[in-house]
N, C-alpha and C. Protein backbone atom coordinates (compact mmCIF):
# COMPACT_ATOMS: atom_id res chain seq x y z
N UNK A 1 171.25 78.78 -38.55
CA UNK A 1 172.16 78.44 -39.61
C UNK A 1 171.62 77.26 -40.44
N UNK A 2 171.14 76.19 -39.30
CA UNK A 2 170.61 75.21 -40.31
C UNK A 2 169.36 74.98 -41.07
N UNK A 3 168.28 76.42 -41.12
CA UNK A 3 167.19 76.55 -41.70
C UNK A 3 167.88 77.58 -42.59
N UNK A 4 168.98 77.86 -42.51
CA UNK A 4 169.67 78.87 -44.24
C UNK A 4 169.86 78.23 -45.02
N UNK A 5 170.68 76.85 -44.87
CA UNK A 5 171.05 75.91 -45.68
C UNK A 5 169.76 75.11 -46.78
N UNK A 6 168.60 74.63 -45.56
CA UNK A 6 167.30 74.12 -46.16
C UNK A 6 166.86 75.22 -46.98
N UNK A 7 166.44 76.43 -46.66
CA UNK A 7 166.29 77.34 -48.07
C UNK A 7 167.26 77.49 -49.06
N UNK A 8 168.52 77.57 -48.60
CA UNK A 8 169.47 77.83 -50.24
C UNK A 8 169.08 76.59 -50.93
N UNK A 9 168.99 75.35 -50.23
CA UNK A 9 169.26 73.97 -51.25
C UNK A 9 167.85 73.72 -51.48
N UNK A 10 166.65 74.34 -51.47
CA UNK A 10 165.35 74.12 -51.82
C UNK A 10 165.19 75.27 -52.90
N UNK A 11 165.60 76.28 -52.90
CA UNK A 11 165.99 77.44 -54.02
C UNK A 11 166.98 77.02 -55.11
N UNK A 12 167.98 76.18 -54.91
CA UNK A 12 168.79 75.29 -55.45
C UNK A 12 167.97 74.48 -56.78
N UNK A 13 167.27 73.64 -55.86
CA UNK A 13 166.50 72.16 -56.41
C UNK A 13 165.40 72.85 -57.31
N UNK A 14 164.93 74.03 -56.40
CA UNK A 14 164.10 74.30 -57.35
C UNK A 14 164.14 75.44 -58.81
N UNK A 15 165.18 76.06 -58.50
CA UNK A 15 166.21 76.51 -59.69
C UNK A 15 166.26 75.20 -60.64
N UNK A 16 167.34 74.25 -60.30
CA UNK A 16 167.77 73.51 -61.50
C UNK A 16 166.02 72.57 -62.13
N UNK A 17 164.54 72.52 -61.26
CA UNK A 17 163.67 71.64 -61.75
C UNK A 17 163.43 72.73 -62.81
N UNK A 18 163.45 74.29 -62.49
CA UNK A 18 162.83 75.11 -64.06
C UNK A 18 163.50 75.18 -65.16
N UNK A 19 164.85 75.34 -64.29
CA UNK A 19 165.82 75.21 -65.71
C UNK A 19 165.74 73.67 -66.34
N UNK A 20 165.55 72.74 -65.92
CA UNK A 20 165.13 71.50 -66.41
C UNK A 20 163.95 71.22 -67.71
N UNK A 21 162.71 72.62 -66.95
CA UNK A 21 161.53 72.19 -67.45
C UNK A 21 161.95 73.39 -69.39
N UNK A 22 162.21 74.18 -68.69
CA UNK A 22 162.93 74.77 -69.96
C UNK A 22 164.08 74.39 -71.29
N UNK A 23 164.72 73.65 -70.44
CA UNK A 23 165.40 72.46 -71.46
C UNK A 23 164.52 71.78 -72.52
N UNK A 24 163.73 71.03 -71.50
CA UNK A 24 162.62 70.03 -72.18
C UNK A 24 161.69 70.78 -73.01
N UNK A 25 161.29 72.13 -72.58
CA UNK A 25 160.42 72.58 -73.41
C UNK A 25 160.86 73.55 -74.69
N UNK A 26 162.62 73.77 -74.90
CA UNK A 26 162.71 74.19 -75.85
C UNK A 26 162.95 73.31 -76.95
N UNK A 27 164.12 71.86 -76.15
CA UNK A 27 164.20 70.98 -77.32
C UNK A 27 162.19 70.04 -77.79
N UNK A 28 161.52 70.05 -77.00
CA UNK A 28 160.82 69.19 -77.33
C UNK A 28 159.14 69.90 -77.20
N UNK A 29 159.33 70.77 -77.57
CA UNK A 29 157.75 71.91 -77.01
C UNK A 29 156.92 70.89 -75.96
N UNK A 30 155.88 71.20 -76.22
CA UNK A 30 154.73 70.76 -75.39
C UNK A 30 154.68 69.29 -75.13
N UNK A 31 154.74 68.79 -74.23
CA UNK A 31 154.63 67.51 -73.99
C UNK A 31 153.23 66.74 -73.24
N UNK A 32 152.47 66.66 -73.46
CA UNK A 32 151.48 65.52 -72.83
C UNK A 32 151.79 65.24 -72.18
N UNK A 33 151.93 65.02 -70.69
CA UNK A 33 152.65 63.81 -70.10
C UNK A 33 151.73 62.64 -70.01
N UNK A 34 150.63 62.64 -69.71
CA UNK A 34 149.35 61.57 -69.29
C UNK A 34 149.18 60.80 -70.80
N UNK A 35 149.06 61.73 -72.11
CA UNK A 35 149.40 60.65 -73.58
C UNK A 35 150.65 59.51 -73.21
N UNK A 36 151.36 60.46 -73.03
CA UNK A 36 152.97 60.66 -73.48
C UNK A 36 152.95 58.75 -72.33
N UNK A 37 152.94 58.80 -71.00
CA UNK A 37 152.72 57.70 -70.62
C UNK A 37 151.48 56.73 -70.34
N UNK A 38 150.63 56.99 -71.67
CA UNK A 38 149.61 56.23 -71.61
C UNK A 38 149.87 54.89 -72.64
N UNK A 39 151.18 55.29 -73.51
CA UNK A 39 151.57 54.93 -74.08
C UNK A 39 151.84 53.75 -74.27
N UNK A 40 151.07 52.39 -75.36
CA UNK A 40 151.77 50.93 -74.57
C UNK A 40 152.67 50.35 -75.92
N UNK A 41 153.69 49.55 -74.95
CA UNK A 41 154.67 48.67 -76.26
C UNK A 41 154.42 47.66 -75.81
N UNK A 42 154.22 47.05 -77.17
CA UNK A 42 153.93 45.64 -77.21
C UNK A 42 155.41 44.65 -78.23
N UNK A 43 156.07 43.68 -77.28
CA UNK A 43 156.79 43.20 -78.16
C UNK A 43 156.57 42.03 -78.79
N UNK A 44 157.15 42.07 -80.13
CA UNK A 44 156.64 41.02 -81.27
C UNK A 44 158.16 40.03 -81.08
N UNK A 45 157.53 39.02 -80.81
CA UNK A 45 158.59 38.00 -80.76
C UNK A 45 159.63 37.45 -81.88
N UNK A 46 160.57 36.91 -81.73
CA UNK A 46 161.51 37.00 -82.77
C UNK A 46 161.75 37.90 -83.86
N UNK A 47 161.95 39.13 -83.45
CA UNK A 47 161.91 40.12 -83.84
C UNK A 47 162.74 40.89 -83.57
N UNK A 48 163.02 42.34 -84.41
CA UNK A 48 163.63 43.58 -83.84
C UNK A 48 162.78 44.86 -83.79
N UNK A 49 161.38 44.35 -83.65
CA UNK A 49 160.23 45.14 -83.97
C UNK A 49 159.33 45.20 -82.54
N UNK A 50 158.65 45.99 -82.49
CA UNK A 50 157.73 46.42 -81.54
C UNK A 50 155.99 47.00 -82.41
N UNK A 51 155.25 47.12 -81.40
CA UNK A 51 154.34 47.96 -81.60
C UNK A 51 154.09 48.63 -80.79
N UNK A 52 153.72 49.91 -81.30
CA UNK A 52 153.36 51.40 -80.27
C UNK A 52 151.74 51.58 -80.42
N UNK A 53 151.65 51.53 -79.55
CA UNK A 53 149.86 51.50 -79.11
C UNK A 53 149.44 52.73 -78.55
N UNK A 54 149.00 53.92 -79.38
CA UNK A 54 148.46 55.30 -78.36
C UNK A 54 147.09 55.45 -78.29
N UNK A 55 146.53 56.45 -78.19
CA UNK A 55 145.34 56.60 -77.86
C UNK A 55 144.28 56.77 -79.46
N UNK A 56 144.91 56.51 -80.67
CA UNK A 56 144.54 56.48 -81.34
C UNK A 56 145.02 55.83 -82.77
N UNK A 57 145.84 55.23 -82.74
CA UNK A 57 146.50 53.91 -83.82
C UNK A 57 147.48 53.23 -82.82
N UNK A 58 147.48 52.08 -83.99
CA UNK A 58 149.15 51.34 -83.36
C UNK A 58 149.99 51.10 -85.02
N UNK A 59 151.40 50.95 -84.56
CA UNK A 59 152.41 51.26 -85.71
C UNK A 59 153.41 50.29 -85.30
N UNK A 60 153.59 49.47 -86.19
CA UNK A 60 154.61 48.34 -85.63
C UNK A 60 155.82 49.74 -85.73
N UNK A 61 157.48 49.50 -85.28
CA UNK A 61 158.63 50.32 -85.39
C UNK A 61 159.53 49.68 -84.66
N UNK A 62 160.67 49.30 -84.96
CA UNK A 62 162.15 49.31 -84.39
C UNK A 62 161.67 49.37 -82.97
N UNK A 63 162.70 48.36 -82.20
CA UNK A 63 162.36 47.97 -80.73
C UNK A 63 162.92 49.57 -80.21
N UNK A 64 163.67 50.06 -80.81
CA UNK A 64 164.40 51.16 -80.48
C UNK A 64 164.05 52.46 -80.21
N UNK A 65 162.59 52.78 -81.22
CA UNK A 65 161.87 54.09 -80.58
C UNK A 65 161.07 54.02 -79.78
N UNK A 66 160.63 55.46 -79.46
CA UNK A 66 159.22 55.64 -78.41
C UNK A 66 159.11 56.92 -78.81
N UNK A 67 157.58 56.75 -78.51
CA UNK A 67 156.64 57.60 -78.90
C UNK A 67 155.99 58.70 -77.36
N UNK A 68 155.71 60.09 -78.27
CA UNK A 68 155.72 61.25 -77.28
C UNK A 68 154.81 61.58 -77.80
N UNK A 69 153.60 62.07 -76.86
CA UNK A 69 152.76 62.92 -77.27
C UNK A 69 152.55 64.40 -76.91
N UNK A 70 152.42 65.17 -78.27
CA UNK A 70 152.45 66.60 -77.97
C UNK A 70 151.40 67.11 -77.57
N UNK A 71 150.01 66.25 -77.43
CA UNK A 71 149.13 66.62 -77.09
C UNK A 71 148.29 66.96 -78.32
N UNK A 72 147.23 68.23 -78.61
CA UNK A 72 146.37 68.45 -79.38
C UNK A 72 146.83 69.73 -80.66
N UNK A 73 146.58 70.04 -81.88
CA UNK A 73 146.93 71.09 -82.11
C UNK A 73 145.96 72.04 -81.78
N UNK A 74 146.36 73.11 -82.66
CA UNK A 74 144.99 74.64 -82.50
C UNK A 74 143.76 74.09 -83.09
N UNK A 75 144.20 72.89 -84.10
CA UNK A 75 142.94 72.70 -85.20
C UNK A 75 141.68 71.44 -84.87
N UNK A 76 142.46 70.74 -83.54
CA UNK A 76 142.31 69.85 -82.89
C UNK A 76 142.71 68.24 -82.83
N UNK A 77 143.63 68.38 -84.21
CA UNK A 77 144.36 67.30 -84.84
C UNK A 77 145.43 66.33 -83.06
N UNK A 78 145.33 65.53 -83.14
CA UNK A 78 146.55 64.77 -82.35
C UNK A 78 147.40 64.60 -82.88
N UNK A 79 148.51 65.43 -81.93
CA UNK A 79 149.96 65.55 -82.70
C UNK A 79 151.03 65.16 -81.65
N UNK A 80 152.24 64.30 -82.36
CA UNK A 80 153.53 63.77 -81.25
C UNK A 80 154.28 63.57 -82.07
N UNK A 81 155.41 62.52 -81.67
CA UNK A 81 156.62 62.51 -82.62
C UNK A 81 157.37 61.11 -81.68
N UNK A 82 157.10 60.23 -83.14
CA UNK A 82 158.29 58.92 -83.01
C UNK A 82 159.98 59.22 -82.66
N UNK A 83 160.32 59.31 -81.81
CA UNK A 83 161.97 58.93 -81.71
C UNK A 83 162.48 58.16 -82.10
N UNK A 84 163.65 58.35 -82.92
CA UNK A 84 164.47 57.05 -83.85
C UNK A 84 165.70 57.11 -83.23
N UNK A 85 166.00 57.71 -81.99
CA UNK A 85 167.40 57.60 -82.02
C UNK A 85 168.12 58.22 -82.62
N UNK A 86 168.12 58.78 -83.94
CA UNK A 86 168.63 59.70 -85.25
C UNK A 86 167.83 60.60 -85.26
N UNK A 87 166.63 60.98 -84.80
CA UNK A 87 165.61 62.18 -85.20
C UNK A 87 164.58 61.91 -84.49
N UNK A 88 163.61 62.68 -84.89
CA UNK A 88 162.30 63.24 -84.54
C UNK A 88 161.27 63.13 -85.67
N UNK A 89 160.30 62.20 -86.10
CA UNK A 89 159.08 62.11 -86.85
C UNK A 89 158.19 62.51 -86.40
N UNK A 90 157.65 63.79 -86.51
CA UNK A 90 156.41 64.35 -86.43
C UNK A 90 155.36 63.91 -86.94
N UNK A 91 154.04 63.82 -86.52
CA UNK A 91 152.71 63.50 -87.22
C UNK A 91 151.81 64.22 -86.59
N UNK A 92 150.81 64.32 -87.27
CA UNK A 92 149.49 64.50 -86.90
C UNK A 92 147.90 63.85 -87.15
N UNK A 93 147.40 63.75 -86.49
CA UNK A 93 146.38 62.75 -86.95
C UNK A 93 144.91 63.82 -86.34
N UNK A 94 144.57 64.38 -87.82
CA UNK A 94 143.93 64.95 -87.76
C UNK A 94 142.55 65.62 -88.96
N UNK A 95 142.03 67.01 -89.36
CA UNK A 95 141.35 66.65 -90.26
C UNK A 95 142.16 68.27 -90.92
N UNK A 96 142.85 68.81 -90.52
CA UNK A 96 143.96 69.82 -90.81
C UNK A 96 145.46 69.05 -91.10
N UNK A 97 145.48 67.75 -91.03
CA UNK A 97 147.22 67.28 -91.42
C UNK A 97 147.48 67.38 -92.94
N UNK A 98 148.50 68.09 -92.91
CA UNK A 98 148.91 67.94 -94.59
C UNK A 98 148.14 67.17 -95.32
N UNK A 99 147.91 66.70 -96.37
CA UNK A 99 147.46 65.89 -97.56
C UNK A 99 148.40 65.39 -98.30
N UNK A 100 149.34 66.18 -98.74
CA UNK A 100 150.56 66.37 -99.77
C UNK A 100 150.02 65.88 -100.71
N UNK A 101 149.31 66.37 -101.41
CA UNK A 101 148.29 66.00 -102.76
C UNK A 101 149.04 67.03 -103.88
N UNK A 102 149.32 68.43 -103.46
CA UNK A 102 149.65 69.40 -104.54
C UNK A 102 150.90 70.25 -103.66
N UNK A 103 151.78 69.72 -103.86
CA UNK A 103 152.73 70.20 -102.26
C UNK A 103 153.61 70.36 -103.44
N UNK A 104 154.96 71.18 -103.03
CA UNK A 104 155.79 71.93 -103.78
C UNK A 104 156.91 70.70 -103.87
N UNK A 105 156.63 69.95 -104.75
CA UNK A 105 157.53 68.84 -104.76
C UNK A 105 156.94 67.30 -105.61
N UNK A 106 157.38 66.22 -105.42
CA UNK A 106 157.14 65.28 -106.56
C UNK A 106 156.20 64.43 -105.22
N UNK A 107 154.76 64.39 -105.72
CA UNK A 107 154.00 63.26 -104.73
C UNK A 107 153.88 62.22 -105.55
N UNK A 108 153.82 60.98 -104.86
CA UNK A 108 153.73 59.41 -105.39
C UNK A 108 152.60 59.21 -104.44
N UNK A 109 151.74 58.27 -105.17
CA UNK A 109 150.08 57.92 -104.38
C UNK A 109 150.67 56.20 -104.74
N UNK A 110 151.44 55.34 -103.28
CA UNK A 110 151.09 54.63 -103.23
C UNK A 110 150.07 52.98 -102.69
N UNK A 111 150.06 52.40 -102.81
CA UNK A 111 148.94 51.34 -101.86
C UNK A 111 150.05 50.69 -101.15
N UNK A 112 149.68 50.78 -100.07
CA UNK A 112 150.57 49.97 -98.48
C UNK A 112 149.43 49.49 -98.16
N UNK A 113 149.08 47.61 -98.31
CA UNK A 113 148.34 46.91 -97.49
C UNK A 113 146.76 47.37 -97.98
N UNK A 114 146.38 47.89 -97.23
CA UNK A 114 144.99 48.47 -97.59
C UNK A 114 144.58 49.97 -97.12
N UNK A 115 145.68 50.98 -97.23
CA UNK A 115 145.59 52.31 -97.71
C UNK A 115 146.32 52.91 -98.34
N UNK A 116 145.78 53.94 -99.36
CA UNK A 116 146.02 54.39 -100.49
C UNK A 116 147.19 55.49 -99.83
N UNK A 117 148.05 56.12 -99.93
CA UNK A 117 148.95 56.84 -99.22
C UNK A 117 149.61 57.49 -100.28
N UNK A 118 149.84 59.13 -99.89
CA UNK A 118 150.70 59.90 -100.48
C UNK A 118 152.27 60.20 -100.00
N UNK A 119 153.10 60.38 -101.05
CA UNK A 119 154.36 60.26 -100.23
C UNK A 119 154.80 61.51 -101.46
N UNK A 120 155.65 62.70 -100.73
CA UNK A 120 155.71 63.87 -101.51
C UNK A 120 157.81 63.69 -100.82
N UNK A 121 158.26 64.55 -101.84
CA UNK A 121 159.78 64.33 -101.78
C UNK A 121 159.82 66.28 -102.04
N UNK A 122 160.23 66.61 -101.65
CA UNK A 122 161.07 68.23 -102.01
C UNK A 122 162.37 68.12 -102.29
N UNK A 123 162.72 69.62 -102.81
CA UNK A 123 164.23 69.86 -103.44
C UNK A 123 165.08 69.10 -102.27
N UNK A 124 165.03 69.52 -100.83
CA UNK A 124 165.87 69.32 -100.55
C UNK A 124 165.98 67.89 -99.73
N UNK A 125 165.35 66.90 -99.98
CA UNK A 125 165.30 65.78 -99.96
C UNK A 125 164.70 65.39 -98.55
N UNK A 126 163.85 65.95 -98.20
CA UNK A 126 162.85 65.78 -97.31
C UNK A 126 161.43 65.28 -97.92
N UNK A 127 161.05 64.29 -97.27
CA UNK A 127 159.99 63.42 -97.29
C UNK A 127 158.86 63.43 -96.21
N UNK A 128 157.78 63.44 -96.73
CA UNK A 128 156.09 63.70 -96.45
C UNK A 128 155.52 62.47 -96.52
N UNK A 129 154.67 61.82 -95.73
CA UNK A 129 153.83 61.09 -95.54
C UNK A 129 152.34 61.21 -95.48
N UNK A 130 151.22 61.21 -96.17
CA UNK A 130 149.96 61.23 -95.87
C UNK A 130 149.05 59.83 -95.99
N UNK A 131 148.63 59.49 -95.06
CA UNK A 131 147.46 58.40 -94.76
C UNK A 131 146.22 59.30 -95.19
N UNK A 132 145.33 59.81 -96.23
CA UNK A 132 144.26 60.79 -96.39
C UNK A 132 142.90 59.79 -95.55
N UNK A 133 141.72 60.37 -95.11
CA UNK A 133 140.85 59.29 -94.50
C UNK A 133 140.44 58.39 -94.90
N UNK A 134 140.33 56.83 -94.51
CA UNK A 134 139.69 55.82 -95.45
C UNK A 134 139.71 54.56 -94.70
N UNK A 135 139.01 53.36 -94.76
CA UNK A 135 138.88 52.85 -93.79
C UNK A 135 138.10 53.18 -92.18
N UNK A 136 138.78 52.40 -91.61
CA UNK A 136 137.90 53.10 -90.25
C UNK A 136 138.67 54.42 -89.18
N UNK A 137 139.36 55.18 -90.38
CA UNK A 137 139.77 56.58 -90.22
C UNK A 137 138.91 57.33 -89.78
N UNK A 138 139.26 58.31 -88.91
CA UNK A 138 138.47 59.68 -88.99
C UNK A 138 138.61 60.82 -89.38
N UNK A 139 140.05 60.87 -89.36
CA UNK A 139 140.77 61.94 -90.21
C UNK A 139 141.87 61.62 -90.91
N UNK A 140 142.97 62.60 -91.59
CA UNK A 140 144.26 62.82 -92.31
C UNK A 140 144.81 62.00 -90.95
N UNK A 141 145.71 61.41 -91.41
CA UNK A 141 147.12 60.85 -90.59
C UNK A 141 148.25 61.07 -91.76
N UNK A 142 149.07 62.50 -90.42
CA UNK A 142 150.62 62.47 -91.73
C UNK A 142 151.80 62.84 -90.71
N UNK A 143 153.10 62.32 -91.46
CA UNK A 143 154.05 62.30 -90.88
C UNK A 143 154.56 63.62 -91.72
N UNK A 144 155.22 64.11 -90.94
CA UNK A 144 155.56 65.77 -91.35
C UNK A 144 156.83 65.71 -92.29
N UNK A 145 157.02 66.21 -93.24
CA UNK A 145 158.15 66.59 -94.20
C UNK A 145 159.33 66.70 -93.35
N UNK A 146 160.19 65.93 -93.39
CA UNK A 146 161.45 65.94 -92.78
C UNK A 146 162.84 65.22 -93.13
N UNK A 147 163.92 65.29 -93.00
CA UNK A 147 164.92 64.33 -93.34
C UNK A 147 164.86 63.42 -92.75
N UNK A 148 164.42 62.83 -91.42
CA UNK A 148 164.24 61.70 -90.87
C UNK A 148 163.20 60.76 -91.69
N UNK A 149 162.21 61.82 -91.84
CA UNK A 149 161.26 60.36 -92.60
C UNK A 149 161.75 60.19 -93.57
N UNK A 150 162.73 60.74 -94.42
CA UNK A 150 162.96 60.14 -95.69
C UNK A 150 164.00 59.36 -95.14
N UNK A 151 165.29 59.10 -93.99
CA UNK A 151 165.77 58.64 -93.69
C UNK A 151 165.53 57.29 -92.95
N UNK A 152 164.05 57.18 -92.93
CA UNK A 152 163.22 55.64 -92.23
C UNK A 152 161.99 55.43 -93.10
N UNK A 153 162.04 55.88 -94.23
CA UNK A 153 160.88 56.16 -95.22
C UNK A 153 160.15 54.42 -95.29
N UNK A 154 161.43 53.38 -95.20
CA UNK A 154 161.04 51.76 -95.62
C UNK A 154 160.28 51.38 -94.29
N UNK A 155 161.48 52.08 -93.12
CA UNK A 155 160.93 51.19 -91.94
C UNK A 155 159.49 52.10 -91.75
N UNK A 156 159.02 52.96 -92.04
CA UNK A 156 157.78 53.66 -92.16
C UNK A 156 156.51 53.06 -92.77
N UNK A 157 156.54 52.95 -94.13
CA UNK A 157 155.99 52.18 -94.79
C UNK A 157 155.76 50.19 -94.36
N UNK A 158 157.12 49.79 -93.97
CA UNK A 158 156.57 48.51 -93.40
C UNK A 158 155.16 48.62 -91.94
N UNK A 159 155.45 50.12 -91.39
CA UNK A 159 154.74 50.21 -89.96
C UNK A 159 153.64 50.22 -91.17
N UNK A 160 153.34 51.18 -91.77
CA UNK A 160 152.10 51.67 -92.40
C UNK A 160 151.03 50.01 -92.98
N UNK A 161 151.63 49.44 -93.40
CA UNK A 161 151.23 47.67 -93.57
C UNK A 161 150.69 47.16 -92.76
N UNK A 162 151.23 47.59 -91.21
CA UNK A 162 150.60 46.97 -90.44
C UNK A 162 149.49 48.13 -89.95
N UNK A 163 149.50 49.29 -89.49
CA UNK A 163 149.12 50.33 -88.96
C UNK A 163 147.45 50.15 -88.51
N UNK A 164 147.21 50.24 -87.47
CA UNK A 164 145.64 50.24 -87.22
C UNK A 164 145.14 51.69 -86.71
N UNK A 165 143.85 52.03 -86.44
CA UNK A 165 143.34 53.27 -86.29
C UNK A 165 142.26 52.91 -85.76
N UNK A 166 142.44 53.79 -84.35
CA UNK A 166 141.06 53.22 -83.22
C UNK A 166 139.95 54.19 -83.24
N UNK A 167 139.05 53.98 -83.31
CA UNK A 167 137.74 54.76 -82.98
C UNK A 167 138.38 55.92 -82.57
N UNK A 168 137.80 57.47 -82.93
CA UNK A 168 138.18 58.55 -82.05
C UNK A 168 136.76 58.39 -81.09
N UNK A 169 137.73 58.70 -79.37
CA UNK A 169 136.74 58.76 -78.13
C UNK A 169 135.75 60.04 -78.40
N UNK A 170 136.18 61.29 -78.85
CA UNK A 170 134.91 62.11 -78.68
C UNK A 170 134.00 61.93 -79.63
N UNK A 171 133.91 61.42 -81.10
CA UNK A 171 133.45 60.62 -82.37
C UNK A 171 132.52 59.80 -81.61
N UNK A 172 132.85 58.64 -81.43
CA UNK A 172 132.21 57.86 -80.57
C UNK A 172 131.20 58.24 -79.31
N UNK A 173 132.01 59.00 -78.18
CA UNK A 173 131.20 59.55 -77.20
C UNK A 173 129.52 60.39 -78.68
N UNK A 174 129.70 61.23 -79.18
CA UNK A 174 128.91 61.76 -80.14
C UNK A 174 127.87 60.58 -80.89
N UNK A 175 128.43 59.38 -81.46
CA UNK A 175 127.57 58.62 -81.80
C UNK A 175 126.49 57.97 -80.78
N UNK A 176 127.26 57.58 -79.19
CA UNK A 176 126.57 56.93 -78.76
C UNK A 176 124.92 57.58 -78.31
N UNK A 177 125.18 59.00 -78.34
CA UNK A 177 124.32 60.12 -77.86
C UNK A 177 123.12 59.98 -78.54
């Protein structure tokens, strides 16, 4: 009787861990986990600000989000998404990320700090971000057309002021060769 119980409640546990993993993977697809907690915050003193440090920029942002990594795309771009508490900011940092140079909508090319940046608006009031390469870039860095970024578009742009961009490791691994 008491090795029936240990199988129902291990069939149990392990029922609710898939239905778990299915939750997670419909609201939030693919998750990195090893990005996802490689992840460092750094806090800026007298402040309500932070910086998010991943494996390939850092972005000052609100003590309030954190950052997820989705891992790689098909094209090989690094792709995740800032949490605001209110939404989901997608990006990609890659040499396939949007541009929003000729995008179905009104683009503005402006200078944040010391990169030149495109910012595209559509009908329905969703907002695009592009960092195009420059500096010690290696590729496009863009935040994906969404109502959230137009809804943190300032606190975006203040990150972008500060924003740094680290060596890509396989770039590098390639140079040192």
């Amino acid at each position: 009787m008491k090795i029936k119980k240990i199988i129902i409640y291990t069939l149990i546990f392990t029922l609710a861990i898939i239905v778990g993993y299915f939750i997670v993977l419909i609201n939030y697809g693919t998750i990195d986990i090893k990005e996802t907690f490689e992840t460092k915050y750094h806090k800026i003193e007298n402040t309500s600000d932070k910086i998010i440090e991943t494996k390939y920029f850092k972005i000052r942002t609100p003590k309030t989000w954190t950052h997820i990594s989705n891992g790689y795309s098909n094209e090989g771009g690094s792709v995740g998404r800032l949490m605001t508490g209110n939404g989901h900011i997608h990006y990609e940092y890659g040499h396939f990320a949007p541009v929003y140079n000729d995008y179905d909508g009104v683009t503005t090319k402006k200078t944040v700090n010391r990169f030149q940046i495109n910012i595209t608006k559509d009908k329905i009031n969703q907002t695009g971000i592009c960092i195009p390469t420059q500096n010690e870039m290696t590729s496009h860095f863009s935040f994906y057309m969404d109502k959230t970024v137009t809804n943190n578009l300032e606190i975006l742009l203040n990150g972008i002021k500060k924003i740094e961009f680290k060596k890509d490791p396989w770039r590098q691994l390639s140079e040192d060769n």
